[in-house]
C-alpha atoms as a PDB file:
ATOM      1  CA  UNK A   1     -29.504  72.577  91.371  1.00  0.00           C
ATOM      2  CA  UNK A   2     -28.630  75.333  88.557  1.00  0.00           C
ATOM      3  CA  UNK A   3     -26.882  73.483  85.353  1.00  0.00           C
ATOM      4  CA  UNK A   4     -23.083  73.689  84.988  1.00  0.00           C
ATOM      5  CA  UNK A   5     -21.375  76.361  82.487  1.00  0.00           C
ATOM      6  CA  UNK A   6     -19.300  74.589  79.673  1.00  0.00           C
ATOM      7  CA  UNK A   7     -15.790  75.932  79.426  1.00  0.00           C
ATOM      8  CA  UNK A   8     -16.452  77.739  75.697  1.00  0.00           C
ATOM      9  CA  UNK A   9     -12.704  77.419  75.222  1.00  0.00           C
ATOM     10  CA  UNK A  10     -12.476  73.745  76.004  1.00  0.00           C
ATOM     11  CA  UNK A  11     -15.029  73.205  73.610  1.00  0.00           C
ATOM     12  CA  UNK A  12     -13.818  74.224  70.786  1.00  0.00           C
ATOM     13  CA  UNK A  13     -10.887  73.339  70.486  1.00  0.00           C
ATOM     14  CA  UNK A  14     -11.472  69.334  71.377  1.00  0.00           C
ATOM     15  CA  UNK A  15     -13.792  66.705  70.215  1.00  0.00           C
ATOM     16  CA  UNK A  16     -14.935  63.896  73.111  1.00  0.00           C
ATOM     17  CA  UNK A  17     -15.413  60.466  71.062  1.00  0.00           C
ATOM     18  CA  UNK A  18     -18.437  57.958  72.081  1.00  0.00           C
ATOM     19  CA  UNK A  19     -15.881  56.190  74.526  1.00  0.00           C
ATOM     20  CA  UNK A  20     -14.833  59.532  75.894  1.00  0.00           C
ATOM     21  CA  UNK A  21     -11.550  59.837  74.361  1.00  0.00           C
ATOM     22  CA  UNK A  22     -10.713  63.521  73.700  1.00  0.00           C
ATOM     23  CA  UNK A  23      -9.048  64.172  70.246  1.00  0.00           C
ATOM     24  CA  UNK A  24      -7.211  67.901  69.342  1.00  0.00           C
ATOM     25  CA  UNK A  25      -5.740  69.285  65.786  1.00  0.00           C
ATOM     26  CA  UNK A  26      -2.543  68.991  65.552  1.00  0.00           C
ATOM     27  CA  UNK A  27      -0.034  71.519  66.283  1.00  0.00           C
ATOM     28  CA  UNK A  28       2.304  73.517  63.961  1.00  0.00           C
ATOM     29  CA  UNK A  29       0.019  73.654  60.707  1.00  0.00           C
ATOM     30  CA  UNK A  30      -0.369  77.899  59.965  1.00  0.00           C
ATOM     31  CA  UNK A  31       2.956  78.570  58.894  1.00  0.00           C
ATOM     32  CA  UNK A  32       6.534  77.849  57.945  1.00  0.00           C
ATOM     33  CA  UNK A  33       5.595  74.160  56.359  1.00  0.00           C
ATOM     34  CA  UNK A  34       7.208  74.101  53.141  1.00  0.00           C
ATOM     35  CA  UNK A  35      10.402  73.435  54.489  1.00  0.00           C
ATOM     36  CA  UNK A  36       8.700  70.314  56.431  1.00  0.00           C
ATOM     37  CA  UNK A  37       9.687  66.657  55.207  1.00  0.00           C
ATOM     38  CA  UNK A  38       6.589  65.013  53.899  1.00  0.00           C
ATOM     39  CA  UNK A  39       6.744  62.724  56.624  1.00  0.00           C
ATOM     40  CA  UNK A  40       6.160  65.435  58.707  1.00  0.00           C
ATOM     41  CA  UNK A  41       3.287  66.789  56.790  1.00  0.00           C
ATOM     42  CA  UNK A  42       0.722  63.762  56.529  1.00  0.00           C
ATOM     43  CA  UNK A  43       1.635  63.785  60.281  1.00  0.00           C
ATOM     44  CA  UNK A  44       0.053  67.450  60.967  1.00  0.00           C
ATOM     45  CA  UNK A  45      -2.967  66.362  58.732  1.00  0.00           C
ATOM     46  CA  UNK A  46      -4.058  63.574  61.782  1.00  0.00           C
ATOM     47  CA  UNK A  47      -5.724  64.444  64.795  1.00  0.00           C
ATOM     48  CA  UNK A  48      -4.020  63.611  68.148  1.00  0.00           C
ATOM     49  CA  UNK A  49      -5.528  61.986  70.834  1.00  0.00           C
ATOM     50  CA  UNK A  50      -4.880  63.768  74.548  1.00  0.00           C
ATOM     51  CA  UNK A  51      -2.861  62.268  77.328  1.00  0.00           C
ATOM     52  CA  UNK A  52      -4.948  60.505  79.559  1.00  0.00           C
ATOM     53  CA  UNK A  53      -3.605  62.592  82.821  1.00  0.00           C
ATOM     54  CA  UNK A  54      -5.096  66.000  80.248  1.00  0.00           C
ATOM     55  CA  UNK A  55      -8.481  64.350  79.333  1.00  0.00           C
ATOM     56  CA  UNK A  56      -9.618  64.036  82.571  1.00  0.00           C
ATOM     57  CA  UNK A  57      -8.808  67.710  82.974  1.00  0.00           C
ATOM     58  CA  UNK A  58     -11.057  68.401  79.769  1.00  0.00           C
ATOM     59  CA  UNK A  59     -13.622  66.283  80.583  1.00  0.00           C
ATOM     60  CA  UNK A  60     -14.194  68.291  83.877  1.00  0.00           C
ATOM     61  CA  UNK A  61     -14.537  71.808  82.246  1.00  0.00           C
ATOM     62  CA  UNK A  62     -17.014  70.152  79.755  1.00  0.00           C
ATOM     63  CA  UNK A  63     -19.402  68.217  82.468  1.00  0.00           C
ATOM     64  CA  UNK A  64     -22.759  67.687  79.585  1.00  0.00           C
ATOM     65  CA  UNK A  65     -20.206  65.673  76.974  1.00  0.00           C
END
C-alpha cells in the first residue's frame, strides 16, 4: 500500500503533543494590540489547545503524527 500524503497546511499550523493533544497559536496577535487590556495580552502569548470534536479532524489529515 502507497504511504499517505500529510495535509502541509495542517501541519504547520498545529503541534500534536505525546498524548495526542493538538495545540494552535493563538488568534488575534498581528495587529491592533495596543489598545488590548493586559489581561488580554498574556492571554494571546499561550497556546490553545483544540476542541476535541476539531482534533480528531486534524489528526486524520496528519495520519504519521
Amino acid at each position: 500500500m502507497p504511504k499517505i500524503k500529510t495535509h502541509k497546511a495542517a501541519s504547520k499550523k498545529v503541534k500534536v503533543t505525546k498524548r495526542k493533544k493538538v495545540i494552535k497559536r493563538a488568534t488575534g496577535q498581528n495587529h491592533y494590540n495596543s489598545k488590548e487590556t493586559g489581561k488580554v495580552g498574556r492571554d494571546k502569548r499561550n497556546d490553545a489547545r483544540l476542541f476535541k470534536a476539531d482534533e480528531k479532524n486534524v489528526l486524520r489529515a496528519l495520519p504519521y503524527v
